[in-house]
N, C-alpha and C. Protein backbone atom coordinates (compact mmCIF):
# COMPACT_ATOMS: atom_id res chain seq x y z
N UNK A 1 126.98 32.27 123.02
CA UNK A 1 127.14 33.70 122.95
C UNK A 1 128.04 34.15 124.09
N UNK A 2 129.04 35.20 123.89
CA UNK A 2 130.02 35.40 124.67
C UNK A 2 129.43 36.97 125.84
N UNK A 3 129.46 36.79 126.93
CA UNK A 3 129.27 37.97 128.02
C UNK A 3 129.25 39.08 127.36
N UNK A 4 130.65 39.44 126.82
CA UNK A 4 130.97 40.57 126.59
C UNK A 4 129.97 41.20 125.22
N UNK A 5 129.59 40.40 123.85
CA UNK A 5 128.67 40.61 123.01
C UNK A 5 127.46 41.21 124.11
N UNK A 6 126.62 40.18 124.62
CA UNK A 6 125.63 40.24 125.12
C UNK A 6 125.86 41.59 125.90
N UNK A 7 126.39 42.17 127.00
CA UNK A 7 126.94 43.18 127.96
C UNK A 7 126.91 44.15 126.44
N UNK A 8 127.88 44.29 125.89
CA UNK A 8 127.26 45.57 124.59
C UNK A 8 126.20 45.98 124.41
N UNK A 9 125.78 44.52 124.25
CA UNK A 9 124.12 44.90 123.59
C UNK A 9 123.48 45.34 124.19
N UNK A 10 123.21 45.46 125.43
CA UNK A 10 122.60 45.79 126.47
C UNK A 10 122.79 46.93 127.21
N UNK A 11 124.27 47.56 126.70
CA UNK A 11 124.63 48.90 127.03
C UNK A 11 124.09 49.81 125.59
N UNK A 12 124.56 49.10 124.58
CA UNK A 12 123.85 49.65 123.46
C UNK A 12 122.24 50.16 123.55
N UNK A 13 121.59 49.14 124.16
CA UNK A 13 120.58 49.86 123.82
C UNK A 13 119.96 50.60 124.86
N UNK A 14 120.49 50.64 126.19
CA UNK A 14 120.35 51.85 126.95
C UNK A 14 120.89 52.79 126.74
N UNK A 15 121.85 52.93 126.33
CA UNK A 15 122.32 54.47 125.75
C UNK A 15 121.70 54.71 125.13
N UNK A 16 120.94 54.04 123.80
CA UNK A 16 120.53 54.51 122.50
C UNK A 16 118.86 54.81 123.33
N UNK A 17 118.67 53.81 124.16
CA UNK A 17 117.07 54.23 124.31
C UNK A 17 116.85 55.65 125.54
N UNK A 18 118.33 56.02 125.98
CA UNK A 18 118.00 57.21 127.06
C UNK A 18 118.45 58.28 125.28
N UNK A 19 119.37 58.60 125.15
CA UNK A 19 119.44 59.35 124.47
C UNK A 19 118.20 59.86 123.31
N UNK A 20 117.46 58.32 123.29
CA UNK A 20 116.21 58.92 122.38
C UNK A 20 114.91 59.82 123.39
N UNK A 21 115.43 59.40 124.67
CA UNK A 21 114.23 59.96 125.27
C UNK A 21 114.70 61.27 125.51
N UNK A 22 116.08 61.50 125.80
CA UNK A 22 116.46 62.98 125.79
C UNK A 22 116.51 63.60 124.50
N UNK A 23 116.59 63.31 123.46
CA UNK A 23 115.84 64.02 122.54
C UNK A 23 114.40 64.06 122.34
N UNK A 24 113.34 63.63 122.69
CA UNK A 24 112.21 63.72 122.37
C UNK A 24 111.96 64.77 123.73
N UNK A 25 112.65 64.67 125.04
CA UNK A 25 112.59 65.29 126.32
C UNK A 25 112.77 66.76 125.62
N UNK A 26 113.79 66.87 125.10
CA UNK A 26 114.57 68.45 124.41
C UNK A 26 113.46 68.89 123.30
N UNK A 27 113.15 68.24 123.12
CA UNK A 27 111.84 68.51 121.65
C UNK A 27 110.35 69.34 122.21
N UNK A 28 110.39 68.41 123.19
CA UNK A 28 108.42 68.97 124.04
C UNK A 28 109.13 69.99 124.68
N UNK A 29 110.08 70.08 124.96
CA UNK A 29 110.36 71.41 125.85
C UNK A 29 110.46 72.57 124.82
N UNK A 30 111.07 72.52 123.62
CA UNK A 30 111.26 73.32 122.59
C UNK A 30 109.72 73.81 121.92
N UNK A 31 108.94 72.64 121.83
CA UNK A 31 107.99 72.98 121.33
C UNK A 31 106.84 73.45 122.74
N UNK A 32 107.21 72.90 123.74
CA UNK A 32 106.55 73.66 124.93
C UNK A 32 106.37 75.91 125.04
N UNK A 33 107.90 75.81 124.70
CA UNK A 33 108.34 77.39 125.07
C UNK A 33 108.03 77.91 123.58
N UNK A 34 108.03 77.40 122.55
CA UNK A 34 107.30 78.22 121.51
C UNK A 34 105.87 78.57 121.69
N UNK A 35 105.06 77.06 122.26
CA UNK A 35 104.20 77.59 121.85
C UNK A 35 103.73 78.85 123.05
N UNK A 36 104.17 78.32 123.97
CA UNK A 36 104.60 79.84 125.15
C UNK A 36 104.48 81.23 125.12
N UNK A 37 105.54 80.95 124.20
CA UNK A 37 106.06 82.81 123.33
C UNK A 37 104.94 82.93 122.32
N UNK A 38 104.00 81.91 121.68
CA UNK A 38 103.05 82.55 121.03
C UNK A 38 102.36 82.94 121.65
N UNK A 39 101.54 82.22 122.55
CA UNK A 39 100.81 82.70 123.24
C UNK A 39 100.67 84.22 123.83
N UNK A 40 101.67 84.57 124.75
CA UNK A 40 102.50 85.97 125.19
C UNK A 40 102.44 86.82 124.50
N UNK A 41 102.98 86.35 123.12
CA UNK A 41 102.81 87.06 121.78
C UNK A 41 101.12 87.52 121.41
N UNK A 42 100.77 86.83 121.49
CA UNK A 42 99.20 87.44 121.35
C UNK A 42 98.14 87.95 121.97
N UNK A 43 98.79 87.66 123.64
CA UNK A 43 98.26 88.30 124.57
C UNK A 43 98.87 89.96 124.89
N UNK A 44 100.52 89.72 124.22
CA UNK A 44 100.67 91.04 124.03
C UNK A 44 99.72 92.00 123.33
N UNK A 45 99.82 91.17 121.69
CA UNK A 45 99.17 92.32 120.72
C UNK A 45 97.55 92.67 121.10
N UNK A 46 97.07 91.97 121.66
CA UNK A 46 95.68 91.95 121.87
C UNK A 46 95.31 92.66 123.31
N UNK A 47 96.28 93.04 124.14
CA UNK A 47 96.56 94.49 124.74
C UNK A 47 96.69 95.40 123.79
N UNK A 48 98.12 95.82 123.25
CA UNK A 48 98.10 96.65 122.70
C UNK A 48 97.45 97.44 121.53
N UNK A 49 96.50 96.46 121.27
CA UNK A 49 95.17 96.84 119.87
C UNK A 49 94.20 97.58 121.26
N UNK A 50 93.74 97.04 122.42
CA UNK A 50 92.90 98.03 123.00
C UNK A 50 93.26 98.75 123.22
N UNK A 51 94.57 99.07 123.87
CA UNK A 51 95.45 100.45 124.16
C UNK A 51 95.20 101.23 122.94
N UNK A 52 95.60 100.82 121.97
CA UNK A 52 95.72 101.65 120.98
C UNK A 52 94.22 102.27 120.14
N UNK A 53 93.13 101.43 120.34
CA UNK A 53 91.78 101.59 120.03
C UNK A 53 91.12 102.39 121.13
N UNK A 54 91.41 102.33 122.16
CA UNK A 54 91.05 102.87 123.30
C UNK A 54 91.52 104.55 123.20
N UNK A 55 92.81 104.75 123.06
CA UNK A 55 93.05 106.01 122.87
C UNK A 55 92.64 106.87 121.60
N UNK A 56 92.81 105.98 120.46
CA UNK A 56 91.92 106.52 119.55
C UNK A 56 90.67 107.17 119.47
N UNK A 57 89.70 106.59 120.08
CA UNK A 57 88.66 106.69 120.73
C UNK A 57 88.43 107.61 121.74
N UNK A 58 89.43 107.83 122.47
CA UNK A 58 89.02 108.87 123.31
C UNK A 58 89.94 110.30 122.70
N UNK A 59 90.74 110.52 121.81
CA UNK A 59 91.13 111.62 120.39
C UNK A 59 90.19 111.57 119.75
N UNK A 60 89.43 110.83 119.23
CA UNK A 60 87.94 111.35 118.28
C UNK A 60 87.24 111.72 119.02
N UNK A 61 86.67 111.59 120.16
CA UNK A 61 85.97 112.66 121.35
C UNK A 61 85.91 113.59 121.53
N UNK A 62 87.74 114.06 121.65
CA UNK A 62 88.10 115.02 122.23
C UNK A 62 88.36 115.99 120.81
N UNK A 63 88.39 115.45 119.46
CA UNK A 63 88.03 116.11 118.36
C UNK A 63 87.30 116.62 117.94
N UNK A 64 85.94 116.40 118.19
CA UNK A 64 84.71 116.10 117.91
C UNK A 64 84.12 117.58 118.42
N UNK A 65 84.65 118.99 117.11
CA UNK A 65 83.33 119.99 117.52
C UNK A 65 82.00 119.89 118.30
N UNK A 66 81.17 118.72 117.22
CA UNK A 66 79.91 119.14 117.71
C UNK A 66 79.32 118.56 118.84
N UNK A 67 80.20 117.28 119.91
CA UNK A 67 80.12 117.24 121.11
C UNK A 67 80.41 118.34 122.25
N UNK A 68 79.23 118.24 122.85
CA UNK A 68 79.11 118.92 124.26
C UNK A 68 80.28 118.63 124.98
N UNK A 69 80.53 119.43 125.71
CA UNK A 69 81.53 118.73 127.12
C UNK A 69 81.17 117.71 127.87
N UNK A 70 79.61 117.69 128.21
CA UNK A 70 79.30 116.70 128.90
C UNK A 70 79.38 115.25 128.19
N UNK A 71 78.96 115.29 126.63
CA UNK A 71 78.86 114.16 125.40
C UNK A 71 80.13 113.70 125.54
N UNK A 72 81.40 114.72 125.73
CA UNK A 72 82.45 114.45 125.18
C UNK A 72 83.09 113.64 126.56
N UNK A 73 83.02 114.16 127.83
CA UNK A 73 83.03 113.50 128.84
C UNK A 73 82.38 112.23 128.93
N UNK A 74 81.33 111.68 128.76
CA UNK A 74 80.53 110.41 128.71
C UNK A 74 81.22 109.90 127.99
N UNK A 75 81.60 109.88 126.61
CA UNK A 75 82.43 109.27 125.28
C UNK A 75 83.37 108.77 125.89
N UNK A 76 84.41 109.51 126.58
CA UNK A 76 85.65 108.94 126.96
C UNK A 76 85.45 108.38 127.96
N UNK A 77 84.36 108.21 128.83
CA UNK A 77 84.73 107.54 129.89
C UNK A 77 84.26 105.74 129.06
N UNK A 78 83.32 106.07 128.54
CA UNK A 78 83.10 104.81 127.34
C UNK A 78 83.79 104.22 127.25
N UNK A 79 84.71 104.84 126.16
CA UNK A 79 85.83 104.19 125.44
C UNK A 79 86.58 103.22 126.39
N UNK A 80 86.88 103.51 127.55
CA UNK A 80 88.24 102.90 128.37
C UNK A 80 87.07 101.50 128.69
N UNK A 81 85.65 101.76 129.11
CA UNK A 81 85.20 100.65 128.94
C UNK A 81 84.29 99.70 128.37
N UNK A 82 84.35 100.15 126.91
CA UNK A 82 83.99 99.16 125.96
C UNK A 82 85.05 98.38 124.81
N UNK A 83 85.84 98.93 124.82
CA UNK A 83 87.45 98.74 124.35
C UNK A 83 88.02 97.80 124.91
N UNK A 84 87.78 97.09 125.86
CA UNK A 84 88.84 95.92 126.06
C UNK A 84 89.70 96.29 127.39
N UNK A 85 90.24 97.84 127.60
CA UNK A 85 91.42 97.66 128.18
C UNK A 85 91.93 97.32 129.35
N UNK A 86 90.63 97.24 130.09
CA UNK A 86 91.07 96.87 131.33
C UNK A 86 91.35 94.90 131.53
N UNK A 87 90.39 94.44 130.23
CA UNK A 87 91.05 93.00 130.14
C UNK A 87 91.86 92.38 130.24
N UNK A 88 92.33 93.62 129.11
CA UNK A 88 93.50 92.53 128.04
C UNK A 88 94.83 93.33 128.82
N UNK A 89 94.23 94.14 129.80
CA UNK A 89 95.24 94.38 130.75
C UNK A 89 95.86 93.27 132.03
N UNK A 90 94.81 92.75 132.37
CA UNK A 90 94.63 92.35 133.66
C UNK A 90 95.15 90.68 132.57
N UNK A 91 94.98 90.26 131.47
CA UNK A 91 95.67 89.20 130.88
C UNK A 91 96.94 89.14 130.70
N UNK A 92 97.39 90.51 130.52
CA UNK A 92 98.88 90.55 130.59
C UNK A 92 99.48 90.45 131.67
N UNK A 93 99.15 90.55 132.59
CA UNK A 93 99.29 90.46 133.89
C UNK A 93 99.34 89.67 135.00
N UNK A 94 98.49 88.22 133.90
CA UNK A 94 98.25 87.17 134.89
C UNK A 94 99.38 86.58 133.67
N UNK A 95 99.83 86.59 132.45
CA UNK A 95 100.69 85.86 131.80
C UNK A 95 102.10 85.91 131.57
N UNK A 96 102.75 87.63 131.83
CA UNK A 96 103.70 87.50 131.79
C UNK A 96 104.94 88.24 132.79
N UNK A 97 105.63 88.37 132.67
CA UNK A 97 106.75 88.81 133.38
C UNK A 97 106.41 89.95 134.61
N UNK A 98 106.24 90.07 135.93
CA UNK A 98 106.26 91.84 136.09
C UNK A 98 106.52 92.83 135.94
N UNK A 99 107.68 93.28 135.35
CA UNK A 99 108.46 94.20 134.64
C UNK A 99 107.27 94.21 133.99
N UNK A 100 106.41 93.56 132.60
CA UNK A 100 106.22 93.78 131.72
C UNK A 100 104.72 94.39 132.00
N UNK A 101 104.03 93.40 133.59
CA UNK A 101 102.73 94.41 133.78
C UNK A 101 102.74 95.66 134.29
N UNK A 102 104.03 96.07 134.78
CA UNK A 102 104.22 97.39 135.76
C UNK A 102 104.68 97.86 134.25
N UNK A 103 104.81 97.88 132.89
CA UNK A 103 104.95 98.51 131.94
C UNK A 103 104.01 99.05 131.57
N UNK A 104 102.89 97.64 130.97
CA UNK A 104 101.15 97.91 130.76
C UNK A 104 100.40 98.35 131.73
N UNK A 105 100.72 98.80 133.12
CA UNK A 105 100.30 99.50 134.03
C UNK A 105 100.25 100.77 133.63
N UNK A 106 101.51 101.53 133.67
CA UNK A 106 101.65 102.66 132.92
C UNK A 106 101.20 103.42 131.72
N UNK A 107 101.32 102.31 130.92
CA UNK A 107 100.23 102.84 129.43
C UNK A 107 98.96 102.93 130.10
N UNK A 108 98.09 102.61 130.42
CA UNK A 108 96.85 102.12 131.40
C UNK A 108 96.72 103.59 132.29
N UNK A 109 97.69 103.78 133.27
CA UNK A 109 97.73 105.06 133.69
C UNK A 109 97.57 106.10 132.96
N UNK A 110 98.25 106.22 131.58
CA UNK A 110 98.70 107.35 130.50
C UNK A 110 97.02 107.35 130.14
N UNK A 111 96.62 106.56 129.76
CA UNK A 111 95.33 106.25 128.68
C UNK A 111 94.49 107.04 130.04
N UNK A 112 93.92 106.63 131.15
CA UNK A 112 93.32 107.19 131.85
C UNK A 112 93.51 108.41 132.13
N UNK A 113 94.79 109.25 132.31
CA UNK A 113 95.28 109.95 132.08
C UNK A 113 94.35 111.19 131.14
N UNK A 114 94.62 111.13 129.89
CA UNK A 114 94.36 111.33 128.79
C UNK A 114 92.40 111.27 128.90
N UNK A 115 91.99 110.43 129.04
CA UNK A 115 90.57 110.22 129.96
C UNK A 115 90.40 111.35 130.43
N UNK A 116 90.89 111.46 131.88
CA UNK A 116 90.66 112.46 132.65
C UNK A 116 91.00 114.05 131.97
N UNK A 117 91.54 113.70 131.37
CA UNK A 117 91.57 115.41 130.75
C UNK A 117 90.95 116.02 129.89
N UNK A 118 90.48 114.87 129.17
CA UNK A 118 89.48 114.99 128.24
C UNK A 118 88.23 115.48 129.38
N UNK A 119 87.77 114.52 130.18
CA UNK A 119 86.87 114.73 130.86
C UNK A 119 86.49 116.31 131.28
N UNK A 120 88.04 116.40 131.74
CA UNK A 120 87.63 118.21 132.45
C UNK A 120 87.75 119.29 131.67
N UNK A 121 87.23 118.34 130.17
CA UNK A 121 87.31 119.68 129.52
C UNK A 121 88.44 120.42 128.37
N UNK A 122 89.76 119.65 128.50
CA UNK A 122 91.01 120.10 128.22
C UNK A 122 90.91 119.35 126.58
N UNK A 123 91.07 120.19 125.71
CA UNK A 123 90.81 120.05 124.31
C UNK A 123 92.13 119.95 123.27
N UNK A 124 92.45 118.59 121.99
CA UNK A 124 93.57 118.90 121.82
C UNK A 124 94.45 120.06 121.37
N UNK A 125 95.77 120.61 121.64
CA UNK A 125 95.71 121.78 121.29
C UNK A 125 96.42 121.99 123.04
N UNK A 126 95.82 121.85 123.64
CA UNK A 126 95.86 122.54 124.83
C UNK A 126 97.12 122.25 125.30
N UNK A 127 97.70 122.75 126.51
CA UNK A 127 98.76 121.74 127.02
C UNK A 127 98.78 120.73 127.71
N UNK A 128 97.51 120.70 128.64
CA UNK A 128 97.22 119.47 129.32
C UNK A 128 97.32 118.01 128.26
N UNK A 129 96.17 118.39 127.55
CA UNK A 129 96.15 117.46 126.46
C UNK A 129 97.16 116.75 126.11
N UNK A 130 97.86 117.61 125.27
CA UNK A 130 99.24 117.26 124.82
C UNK A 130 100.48 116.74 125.56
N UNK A 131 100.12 117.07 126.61
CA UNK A 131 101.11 116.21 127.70
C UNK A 131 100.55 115.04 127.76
N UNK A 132 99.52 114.66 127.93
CA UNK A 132 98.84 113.48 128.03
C UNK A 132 99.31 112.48 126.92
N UNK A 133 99.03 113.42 125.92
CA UNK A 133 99.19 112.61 124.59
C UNK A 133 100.72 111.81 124.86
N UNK A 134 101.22 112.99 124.99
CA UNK A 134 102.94 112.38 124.65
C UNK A 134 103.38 111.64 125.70
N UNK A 135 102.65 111.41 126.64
CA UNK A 135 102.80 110.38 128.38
C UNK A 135 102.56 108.88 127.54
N UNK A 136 101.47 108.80 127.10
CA UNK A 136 101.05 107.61 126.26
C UNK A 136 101.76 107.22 125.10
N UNK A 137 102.39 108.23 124.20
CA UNK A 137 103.28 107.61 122.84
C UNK A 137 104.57 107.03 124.05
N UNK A 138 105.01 107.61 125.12
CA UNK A 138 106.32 107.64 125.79
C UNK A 138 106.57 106.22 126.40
N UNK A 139 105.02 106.01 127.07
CA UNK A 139 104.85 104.86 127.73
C UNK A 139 104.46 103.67 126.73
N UNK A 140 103.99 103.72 125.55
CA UNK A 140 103.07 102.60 124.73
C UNK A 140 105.01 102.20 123.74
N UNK A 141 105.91 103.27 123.74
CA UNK A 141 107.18 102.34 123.37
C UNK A 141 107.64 101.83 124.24
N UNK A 142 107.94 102.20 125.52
CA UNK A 142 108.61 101.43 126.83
C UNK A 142 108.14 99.96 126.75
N UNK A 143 106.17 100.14 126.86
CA UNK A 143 106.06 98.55 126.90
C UNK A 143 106.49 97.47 125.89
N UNK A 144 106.51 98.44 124.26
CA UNK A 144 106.75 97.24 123.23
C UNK A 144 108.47 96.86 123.75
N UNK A 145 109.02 97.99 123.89
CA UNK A 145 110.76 97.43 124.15
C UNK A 145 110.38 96.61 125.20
N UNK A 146 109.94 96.54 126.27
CA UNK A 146 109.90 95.40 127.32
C UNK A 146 109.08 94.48 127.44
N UNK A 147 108.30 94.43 126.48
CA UNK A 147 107.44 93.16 125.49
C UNK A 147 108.49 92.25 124.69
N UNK A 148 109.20 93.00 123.60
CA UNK A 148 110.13 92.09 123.01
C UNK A 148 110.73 91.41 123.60
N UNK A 149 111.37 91.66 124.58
CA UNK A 149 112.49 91.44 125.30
C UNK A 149 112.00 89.91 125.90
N UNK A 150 110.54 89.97 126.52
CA UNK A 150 110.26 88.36 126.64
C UNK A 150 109.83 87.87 126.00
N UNK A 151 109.74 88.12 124.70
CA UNK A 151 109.40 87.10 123.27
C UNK A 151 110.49 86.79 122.69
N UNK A 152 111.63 87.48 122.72
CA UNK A 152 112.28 87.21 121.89
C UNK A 152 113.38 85.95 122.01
N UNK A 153 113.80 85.14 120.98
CA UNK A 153 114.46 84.12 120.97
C UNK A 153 115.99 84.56 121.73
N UNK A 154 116.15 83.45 122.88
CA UNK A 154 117.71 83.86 123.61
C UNK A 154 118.88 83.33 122.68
């Protein structure tokens, strides 16, 4: 057998055996960062279902004729904590971007917000209220635009 055969073969199959490992290398990483972005992905939505259940919850309160002020005060302070939100807050927070918790901060603020006004009384209709309200629709799109933005495929 001649050097030069043998010397091929032997380059042959180091090339062929790095290149297979850099594709299988490129593969776990691909399938690493998906499953990533799912994750993120569901730690998003599973914020934003308490956000969004949470405020609900404290608008049927603040709807709610035949609650007292004081009923209606107790209710909302409820809601913020049987709802999830301070969780699935503090999950977003340990998982993704800062931009994106100083986003869900804000909704969080809005929602308490909205809390507190309910609390003192301020009924929808009112202007307090309604400022509240629209602090939370203002802030609950900011976070989805700066939610996408780290899910989404580059």
């Amino acid at each position: 057998m001649q050097w030069s055969t043998l010397l091929a073969v032997v380059v042959g199959a180091v090339v062929g055996g790095l290149s297979s490992a850099w594709a299988d290398h490129a593969r776990w990483r691909r399938e690493v960062t998906e499953r990533d972005r799912e994750t993120l992905r569901a730690t998003y939505v599973a914020f934003l279902e308490a956000a969004a259940q949470t405020t609900s919850a404290i608008s049927d309160t603040a709807h709610d004729p035949s609650n007292s002020p004081t009923d209606r005060a107790a209710a909302a302070r409820q809601a913020v904590n049987r709802l999830g939100l301070y969780e699935r807050s503090f999950q977003v927070d340990l998982a993704a971007p800062q931009r994106v918790g100083r986003a869900v901060g804000d909704v969080v603020d809005a929602i308490l917000t909205l809390r507190d006004v309910v609390v003192r009384g301020s009924t929808p209709g009112s202007g307090e209220y309604e400022e509240a309200w629209q602090s939370i629709h203002r802030s609950r799109n900011d976070v989805r635009e700066v939610m996408r933005g780290t899910i989404l495929r580059a």
